[in-house]
C-alpha atoms as a PDB file:
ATOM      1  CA  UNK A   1     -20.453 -20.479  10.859  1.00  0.00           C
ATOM      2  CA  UNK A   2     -22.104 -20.937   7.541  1.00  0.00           C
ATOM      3  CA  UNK A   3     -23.066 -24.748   6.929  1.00  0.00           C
ATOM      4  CA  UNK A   4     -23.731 -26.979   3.981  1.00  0.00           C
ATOM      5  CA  UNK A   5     -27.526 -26.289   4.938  1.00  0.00           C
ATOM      6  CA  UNK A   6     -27.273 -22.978   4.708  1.00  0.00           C
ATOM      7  CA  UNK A   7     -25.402 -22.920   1.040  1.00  0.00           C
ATOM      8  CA  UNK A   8     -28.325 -25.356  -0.104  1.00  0.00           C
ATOM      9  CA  UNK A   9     -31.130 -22.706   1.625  1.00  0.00           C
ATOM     10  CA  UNK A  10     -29.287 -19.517  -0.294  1.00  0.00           C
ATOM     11  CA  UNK A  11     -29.659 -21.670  -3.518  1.00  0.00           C
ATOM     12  CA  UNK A  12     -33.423 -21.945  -2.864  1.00  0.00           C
ATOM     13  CA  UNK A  13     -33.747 -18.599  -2.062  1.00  0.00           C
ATOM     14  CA  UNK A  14     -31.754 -17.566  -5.519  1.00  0.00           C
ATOM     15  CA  UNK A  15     -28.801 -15.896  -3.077  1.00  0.00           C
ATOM     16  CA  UNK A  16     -25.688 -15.949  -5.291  1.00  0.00           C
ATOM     17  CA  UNK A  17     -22.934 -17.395  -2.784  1.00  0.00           C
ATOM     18  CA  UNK A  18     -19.147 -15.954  -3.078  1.00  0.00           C
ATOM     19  CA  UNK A  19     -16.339 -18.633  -2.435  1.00  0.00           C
ATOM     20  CA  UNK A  20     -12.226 -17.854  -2.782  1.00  0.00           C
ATOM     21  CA  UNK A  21      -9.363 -19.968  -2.098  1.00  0.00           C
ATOM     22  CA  UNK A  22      -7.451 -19.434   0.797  1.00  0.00           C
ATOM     23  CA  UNK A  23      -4.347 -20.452   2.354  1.00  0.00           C
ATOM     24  CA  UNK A  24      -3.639 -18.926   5.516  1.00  0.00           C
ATOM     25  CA  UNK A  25      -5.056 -17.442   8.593  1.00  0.00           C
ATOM     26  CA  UNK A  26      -4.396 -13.805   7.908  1.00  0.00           C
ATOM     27  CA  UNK A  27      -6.192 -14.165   4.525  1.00  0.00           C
ATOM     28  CA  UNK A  28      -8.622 -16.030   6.112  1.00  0.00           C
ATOM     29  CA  UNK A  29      -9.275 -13.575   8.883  1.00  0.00           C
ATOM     30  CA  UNK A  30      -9.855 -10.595   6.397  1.00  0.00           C
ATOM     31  CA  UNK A  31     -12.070 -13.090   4.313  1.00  0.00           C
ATOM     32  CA  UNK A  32     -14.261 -13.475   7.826  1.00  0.00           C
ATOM     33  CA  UNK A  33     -14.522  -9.681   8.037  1.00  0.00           C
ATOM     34  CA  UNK A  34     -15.046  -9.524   4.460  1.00  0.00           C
ATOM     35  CA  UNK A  35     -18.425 -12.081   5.045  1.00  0.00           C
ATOM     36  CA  UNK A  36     -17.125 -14.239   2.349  1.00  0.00           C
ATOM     37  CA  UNK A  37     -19.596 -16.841   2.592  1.00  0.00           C
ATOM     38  CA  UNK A  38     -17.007 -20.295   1.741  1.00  0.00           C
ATOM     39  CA  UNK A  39     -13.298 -20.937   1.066  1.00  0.00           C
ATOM     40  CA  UNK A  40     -11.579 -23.441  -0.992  1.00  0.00           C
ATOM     41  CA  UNK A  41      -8.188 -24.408   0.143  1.00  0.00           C
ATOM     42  CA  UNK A  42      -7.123 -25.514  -3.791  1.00  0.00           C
ATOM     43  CA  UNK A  43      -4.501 -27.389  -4.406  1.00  0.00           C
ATOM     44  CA  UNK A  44      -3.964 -24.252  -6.244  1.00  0.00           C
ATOM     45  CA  UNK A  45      -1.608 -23.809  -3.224  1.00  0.00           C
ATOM     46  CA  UNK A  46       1.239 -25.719  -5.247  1.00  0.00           C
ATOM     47  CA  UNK A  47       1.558 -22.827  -7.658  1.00  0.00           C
ATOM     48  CA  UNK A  48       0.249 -20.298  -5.654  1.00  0.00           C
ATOM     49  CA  UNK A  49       2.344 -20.551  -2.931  1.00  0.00           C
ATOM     50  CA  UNK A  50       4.620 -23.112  -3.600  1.00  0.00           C
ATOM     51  CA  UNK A  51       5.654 -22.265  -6.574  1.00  0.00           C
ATOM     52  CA  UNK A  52       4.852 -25.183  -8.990  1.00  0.00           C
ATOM     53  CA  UNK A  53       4.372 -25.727 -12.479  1.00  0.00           C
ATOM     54  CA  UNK A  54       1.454 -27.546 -11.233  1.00  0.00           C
ATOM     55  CA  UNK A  55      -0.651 -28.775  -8.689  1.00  0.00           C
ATOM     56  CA  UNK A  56       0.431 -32.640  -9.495  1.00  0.00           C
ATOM     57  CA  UNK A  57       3.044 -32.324  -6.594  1.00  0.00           C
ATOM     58  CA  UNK A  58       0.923 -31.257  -4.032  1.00  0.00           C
ATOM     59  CA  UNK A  59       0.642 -33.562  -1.085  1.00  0.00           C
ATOM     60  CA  UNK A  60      -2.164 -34.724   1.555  1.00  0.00           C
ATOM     61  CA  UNK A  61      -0.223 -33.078   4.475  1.00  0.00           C
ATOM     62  CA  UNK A  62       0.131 -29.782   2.572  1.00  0.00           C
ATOM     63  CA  UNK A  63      -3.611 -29.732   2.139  1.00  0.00           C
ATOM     64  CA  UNK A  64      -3.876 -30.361   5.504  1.00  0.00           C
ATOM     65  CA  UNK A  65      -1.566 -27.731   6.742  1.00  0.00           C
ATOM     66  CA  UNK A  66      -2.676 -25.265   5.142  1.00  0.00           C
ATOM     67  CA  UNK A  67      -6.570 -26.570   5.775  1.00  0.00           C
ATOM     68  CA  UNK A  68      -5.515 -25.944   9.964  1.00  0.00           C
ATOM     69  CA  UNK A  69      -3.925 -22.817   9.470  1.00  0.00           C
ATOM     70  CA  UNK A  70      -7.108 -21.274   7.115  1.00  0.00           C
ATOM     71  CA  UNK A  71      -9.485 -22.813   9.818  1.00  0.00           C
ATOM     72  CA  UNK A  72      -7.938 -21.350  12.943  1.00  0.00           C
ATOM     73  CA  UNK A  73      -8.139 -17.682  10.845  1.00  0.00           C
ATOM     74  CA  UNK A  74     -11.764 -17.651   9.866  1.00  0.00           C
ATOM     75  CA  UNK A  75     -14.453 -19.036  11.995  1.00  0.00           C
ATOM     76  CA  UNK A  76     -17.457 -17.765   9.472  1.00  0.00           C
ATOM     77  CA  UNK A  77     -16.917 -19.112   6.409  1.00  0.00           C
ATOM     78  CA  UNK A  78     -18.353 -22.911   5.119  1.00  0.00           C
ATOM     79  CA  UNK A  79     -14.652 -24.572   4.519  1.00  0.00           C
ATOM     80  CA  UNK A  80     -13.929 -27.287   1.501  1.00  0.00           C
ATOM     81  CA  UNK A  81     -10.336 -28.430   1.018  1.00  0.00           C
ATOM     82  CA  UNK A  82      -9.081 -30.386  -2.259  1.00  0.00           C
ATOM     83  CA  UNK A  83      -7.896 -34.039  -2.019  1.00  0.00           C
ATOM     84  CA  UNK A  84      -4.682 -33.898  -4.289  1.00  0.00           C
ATOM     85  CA  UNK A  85      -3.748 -35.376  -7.183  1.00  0.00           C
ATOM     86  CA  UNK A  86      -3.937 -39.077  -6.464  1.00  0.00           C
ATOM     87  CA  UNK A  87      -4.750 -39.345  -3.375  1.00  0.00           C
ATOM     88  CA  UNK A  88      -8.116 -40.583  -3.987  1.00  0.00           C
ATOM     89  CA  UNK A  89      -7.023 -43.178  -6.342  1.00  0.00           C
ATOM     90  CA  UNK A  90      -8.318 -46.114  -4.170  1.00  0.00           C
ATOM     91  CA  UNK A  91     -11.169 -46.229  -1.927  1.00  0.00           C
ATOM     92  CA  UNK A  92      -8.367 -46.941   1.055  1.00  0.00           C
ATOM     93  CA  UNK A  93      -6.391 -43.860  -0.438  1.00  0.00           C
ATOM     94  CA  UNK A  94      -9.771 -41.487  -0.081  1.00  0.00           C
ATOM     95  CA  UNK A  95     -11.373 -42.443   3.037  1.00  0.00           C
ATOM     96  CA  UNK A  96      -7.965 -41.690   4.677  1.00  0.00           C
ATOM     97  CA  UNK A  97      -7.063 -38.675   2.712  1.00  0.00           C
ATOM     98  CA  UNK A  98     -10.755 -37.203   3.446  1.00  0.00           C
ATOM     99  CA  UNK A  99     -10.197 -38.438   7.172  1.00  0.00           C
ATOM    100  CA  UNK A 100      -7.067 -36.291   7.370  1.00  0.00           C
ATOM    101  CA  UNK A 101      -8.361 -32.950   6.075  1.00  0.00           C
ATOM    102  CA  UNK A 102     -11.908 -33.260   8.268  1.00  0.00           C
ATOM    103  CA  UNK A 103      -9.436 -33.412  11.286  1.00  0.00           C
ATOM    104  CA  UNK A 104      -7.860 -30.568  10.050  1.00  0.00           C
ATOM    105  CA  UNK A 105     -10.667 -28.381   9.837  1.00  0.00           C
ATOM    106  CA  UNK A 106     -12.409 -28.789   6.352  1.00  0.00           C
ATOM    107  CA  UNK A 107     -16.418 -29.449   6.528  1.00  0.00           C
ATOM    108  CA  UNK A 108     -16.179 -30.851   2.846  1.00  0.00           C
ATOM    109  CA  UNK A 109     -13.904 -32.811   0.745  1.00  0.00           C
ATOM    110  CA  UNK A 110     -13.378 -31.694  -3.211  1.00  0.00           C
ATOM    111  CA  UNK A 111     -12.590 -34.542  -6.078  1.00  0.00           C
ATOM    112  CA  UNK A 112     -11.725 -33.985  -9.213  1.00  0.00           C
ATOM    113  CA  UNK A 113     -13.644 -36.710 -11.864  1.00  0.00           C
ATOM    114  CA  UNK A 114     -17.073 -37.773 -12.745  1.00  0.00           C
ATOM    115  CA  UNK A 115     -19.020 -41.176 -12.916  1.00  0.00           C
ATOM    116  CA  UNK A 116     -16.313 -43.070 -11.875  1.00  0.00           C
ATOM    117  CA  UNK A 117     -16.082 -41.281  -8.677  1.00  0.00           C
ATOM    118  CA  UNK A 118     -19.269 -43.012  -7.312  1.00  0.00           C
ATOM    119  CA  UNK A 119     -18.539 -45.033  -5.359  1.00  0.00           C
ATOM    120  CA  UNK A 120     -15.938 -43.398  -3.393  1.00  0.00           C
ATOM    121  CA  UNK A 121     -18.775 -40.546  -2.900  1.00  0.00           C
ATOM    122  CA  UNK A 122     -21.099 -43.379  -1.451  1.00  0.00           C
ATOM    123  CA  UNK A 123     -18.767 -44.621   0.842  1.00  0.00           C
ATOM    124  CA  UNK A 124     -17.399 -40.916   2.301  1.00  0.00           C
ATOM    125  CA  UNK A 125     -21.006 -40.181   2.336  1.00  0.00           C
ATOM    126  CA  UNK A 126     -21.587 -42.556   4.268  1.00  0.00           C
ATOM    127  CA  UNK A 127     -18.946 -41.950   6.409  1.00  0.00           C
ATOM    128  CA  UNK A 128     -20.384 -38.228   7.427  1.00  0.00           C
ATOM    129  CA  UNK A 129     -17.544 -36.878   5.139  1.00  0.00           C
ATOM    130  CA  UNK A 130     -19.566 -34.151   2.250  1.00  0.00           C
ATOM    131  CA  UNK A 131     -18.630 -34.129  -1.102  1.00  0.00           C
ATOM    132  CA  UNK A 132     -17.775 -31.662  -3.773  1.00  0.00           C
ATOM    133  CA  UNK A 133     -17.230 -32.641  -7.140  1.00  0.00           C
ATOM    134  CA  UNK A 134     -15.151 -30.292  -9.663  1.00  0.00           C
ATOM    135  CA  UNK A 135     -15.933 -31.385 -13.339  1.00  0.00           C
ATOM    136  CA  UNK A 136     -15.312 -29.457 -16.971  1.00  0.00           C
ATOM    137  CA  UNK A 137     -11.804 -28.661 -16.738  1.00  0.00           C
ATOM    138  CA  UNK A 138     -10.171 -30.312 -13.632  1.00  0.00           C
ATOM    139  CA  UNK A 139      -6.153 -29.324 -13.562  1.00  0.00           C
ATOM    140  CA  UNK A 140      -5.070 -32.731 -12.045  1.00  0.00           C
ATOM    141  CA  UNK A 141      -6.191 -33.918 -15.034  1.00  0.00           C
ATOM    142  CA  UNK A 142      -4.514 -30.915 -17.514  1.00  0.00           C
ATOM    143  CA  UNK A 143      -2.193 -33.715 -19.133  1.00  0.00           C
ATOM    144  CA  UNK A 144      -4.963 -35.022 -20.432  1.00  0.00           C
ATOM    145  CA  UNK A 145      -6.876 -32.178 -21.993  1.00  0.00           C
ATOM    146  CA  UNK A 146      -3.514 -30.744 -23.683  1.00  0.00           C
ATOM    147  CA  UNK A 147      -4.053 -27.799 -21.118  1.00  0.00           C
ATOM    148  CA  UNK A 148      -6.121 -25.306 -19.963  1.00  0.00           C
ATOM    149  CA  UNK A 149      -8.766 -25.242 -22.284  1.00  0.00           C
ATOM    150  CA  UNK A 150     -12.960 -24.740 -22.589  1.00  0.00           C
ATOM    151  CA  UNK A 151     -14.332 -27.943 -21.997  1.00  0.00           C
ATOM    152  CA  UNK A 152     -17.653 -29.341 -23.114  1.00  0.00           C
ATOM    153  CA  UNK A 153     -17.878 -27.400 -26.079  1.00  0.00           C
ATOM    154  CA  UNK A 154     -19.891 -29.487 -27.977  1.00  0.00           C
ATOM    155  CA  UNK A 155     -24.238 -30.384 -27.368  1.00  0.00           C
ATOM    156  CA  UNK A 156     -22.213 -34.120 -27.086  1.00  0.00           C
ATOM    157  CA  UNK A 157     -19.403 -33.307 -24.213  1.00  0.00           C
ATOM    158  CA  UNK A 158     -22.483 -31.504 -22.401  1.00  0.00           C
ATOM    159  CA  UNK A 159     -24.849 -33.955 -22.567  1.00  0.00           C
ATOM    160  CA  UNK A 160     -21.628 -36.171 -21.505  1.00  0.00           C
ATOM    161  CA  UNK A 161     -21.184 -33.879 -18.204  1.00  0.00           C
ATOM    162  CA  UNK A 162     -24.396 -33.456 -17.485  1.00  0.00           C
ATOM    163  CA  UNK A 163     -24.371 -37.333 -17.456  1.00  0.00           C
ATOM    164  CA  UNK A 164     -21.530 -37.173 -15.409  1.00  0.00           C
ATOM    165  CA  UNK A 165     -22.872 -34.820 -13.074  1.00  0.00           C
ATOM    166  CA  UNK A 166     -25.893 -36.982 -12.685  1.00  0.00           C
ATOM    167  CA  UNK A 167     -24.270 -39.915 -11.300  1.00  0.00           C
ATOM    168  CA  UNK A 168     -21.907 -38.579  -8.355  1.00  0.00           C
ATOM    169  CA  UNK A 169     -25.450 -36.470  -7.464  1.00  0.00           C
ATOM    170  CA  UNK A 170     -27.114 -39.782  -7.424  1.00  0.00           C
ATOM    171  CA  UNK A 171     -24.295 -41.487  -5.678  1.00  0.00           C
ATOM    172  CA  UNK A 172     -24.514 -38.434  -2.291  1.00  0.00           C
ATOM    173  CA  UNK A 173     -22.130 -35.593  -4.262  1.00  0.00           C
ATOM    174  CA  UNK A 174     -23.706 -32.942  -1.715  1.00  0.00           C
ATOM    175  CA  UNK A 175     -22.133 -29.387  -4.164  1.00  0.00           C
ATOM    176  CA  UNK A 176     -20.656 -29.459  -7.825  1.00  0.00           C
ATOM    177  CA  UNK A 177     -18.339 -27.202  -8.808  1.00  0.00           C
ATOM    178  CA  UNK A 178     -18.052 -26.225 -12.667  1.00  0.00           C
ATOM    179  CA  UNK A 179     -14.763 -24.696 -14.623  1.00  0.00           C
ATOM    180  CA  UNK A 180     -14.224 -23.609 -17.553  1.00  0.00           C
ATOM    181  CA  UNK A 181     -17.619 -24.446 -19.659  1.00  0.00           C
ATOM    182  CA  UNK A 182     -19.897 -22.556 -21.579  1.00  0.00           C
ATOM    183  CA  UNK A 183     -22.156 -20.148 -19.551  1.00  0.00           C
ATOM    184  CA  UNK A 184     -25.300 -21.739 -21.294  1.00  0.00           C
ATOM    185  CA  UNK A 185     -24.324 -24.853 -19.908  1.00  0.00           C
ATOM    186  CA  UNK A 186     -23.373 -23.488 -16.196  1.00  0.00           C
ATOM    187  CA  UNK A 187     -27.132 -22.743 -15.949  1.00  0.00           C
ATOM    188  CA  UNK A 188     -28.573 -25.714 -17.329  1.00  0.00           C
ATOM    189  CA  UNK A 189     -27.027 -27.626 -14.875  1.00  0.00           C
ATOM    190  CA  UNK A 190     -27.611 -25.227 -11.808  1.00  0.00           C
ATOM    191  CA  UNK A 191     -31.104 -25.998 -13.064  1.00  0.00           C
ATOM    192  CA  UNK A 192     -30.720 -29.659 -13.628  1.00  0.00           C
ATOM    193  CA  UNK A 193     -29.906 -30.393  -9.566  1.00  0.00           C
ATOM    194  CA  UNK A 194     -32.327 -27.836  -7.329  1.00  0.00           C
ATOM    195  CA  UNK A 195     -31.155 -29.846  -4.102  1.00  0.00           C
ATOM    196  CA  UNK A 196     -27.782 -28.832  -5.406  1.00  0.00           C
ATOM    197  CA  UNK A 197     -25.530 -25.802  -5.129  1.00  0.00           C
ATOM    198  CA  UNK A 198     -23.386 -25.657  -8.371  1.00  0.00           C
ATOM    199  CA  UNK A 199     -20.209 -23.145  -7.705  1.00  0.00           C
ATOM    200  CA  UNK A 200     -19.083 -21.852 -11.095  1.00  0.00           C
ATOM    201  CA  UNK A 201     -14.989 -20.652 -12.489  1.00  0.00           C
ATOM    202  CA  UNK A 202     -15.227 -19.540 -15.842  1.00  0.00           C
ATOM    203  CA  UNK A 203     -19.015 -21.173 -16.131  1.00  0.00           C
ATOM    204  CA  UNK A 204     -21.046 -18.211 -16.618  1.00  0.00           C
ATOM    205  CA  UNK A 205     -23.214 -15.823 -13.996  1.00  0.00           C
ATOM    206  CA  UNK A 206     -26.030 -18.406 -13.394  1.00  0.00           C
ATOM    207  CA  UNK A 207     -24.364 -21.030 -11.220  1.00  0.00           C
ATOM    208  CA  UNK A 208     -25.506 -20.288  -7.712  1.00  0.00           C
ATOM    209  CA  UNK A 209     -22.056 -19.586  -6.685  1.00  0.00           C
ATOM    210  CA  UNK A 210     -18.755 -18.524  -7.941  1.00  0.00           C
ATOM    211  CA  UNK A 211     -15.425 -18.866  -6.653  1.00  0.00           C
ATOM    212  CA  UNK A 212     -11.627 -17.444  -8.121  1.00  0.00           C
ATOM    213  CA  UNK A 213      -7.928 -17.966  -6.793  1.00  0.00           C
ATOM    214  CA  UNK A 214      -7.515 -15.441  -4.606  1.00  0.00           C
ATOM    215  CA  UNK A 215      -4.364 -14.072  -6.192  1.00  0.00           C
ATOM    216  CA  UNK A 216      -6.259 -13.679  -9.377  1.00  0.00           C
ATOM    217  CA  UNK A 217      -8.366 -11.833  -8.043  1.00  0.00           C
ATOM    218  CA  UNK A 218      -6.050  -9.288  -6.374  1.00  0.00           C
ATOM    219  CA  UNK A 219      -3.927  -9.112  -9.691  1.00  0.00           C
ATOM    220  CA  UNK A 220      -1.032 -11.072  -7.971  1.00  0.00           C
ATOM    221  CA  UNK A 221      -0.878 -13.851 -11.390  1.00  0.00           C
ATOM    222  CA  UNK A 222       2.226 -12.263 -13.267  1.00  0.00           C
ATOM    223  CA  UNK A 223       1.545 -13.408 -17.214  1.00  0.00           C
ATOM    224  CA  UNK A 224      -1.099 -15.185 -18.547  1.00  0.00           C
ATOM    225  CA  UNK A 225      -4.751 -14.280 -16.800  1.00  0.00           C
ATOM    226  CA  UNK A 226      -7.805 -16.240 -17.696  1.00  0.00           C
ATOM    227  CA  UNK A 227     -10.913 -14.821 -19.675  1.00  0.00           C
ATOM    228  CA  UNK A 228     -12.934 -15.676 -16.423  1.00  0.00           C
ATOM    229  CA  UNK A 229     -10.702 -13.705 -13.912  1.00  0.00           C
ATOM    230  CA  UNK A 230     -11.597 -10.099 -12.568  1.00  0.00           C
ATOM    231  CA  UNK A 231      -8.901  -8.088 -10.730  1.00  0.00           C
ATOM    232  CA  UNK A 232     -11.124  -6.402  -7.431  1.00  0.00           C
ATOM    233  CA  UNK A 233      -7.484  -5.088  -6.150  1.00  0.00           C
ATOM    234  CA  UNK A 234      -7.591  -2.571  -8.934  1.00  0.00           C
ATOM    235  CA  UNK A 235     -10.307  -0.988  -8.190  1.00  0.00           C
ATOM    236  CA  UNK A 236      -9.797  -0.513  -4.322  1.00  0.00           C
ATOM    237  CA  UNK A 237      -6.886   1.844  -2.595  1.00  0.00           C
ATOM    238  CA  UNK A 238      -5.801   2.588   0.586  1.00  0.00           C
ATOM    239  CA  UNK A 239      -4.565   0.529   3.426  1.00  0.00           C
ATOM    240  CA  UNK A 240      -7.485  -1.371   3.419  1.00  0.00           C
ATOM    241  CA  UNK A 241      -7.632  -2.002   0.049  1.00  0.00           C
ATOM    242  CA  UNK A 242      -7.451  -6.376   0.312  1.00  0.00           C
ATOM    243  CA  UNK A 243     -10.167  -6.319   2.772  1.00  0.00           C
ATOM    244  CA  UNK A 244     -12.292  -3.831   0.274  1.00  0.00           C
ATOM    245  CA  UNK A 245     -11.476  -5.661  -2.730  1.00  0.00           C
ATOM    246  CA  UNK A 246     -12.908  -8.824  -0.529  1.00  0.00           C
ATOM    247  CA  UNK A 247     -16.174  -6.752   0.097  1.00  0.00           C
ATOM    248  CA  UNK A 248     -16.161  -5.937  -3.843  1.00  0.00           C
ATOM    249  CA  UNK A 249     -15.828  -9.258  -4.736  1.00  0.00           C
ATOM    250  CA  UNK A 250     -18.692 -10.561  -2.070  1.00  0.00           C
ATOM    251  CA  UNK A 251     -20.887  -8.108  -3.452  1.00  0.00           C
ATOM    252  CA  UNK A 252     -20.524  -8.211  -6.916  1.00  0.00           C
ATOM    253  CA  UNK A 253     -21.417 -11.934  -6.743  1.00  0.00           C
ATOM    254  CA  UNK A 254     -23.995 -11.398  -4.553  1.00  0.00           C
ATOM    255  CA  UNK A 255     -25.592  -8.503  -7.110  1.00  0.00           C
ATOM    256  CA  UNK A 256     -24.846 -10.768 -10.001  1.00  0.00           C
ATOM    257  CA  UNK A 257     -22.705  -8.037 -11.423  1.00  0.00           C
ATOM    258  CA  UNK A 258     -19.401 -10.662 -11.415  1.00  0.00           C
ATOM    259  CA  UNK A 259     -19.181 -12.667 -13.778  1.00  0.00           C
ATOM    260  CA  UNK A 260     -20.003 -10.046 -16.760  1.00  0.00           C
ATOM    261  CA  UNK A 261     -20.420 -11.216 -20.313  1.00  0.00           C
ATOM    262  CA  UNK A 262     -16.633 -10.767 -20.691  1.00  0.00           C
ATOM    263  CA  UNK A 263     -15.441 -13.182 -18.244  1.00  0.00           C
ATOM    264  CA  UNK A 264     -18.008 -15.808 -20.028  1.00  0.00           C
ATOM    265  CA  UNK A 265     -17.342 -18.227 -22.466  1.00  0.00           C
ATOM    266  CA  UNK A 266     -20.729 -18.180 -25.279  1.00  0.00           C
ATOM    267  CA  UNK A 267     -20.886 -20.977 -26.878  1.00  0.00           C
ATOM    268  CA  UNK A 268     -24.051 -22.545 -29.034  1.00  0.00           C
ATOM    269  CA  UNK A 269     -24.910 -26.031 -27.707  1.00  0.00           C
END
C-alpha cells in the first residue's frame, strides 16, 4: 500500500504521481490493477453520482460511505477523502469529521481554504490525522468566485497563494493540491515546498502529481468539459477498455505526456 512517505520519496526522486477520484469498490479494484498510485474520494461524488448541481449538499456520512466502500476495493493505492462543505467550520466540527473518514478508511483528510485553515491543520496534525490542502479554485467556495474560473491570474493573487500555501505548510499541511491556476505558477510552487508533494487539476505539467474526476476522464461529463480534462476512454477499445484507459492515464502522467500545453492555462505573472 503506497504511503504518504512514499508520495514524498517519488517527489524527491522527480516520479510524477497519478491520482483519480473514486467512488466505489469496482472502480477502485480496476484502479489497483491499473497501479494508480492515490485516489481522491471528492466530494465530486454529489454531482458525480448523486446528481447535484453542486457539491454544497454533500454530507460527512456520504464521504464516509463511499470512503469504506473505495477502501475495501483497492488495497494499493495512498487514499485521501474530502471533508465537505462545512464540516470543518469549527475546530469541534473538523476533528470529528476527520475522525469519521480515518475510521472509514482514508489515510488523509482534504480542506478546502488557505491561512485561515491553520490551526485546524495543527491540531489534526497533531492528532495523527494528514492533511491535504486544495487552494486556487476550491468548488465549496464557487459562490464566491462567480464560478468556475482561473484563479490567481494576477503576479498579486499568486504571490497571495503562495502566501497562503506557506502558512498551512508551516502549520503541518503534509500535500497541497492546486486547481485551476496558471501552469507557471503550478511549478513555482512545486518548487517553493521540496518536503511537499503538490498534486495539480488544471495547474500545468510540473506539479509532482496530477489528479482528474474519473468520469472526465472516461468522457462520461455530458456538456461542458474543462480546458484541463483529457478523455483516456477514447483512445482505448475493447472489453477492457476502463482498465486500459486507467493504464493510459497512469502512464501518461508518469511520462509527463498528460497534461499537454492544451490542457494548460499560460498566463504571464
Amino acid at each position: 500500500m503506497i504511503s504518504l512517505s512514499d508520495l514524498r520519496q517519488f517527489k524527491a526522486e522527480g516520479r510524477k504521481f497519478s491520482c483519480l477520484t473514486c467512488y466505489d469498490a469496482s472502480m477502485a479494484k480496476a484502479m489497483e490493477i491499473a497501479q494508480i498510485d492515490s485516489i481522491l474520494i471528492g466530494d465530486s461524488l454529489g454531482m458525480s453520482i448523486q446528481g447535484l448541481d453542486s457539491t454544497l449538499p454533500v454530507t460527512v456520512a456520504d464521504m464516509a460511505y463511499h470512503t469504506a466502500a473505495v477502501r475495501r476495493g483497492n488495497q494499493h493505492a495512498f487514499i485521501m477523502t474530502d471533508l465537505p462543505f462545512m464540516s470543518y467550520a469549527t475546530l469541534p466540527d473538523a476533528l470529528q469529521s476527520a475522525k469519521t473518514v480515518m475510521q472509514a478508511g482514508a489515510q488523509m483528510v482534504k480542506m478546502e481554504g488557505g491561512a485561515w485553515l491553520s490551526e485546524s491543520i495543527q491540531v489534526l496534525a497533531r492528532n495523527g490525522i494528514p492533511v491535504c490542502v486544495h487552494l486556487g479554485l476550491t468548488p465549496q467556495s464557487v459562490h464566491m468566485f462567480g464560478g468556475y474560473k482561473l484563479q490567481a491570474r494576477t503576479r498579486e493573487a499568486a504571490d497571495r497563494l503562495i502566501a497562503d500555501c506557506q502558512a498551512v505548510v508551516d502549520a503541518g499541511a503534509a500535500l497541497l493540491l492546486l486547481e485551476c491556476v496558471p501552469a507557471q505558477l503550478g511549478k513555482e510552487i512545486a518548487a517553493l515546498f521540496p518536503q511537499v508533494p503538490v498534486i495539480g487539476i488544471g495547474a500545468g505539467a510540473d506539479t509532482d502529481g496530477q489528479v482528474l474526476v474519473v468520469q472526465d476522464m472516461l468522457g462520461l461529463t455530458f456538456g461542458r468539459v474543462a480546458r484541463f480534462v483529457r478523455n483516456f476512454m477514447k483512445e482505448q477499445a475493447g472489453e477492457t477498455a476502463i482498465l486500459d484507459a486507467f493504464k493510459a492515464y497512469h502512464a501518461a502522467v508518469q511520462e509527463q505526456s498528460f497534461p499537454a500545453k492544451e490542457h494548460t492555462f499560460q498566463v504571464e505573472l
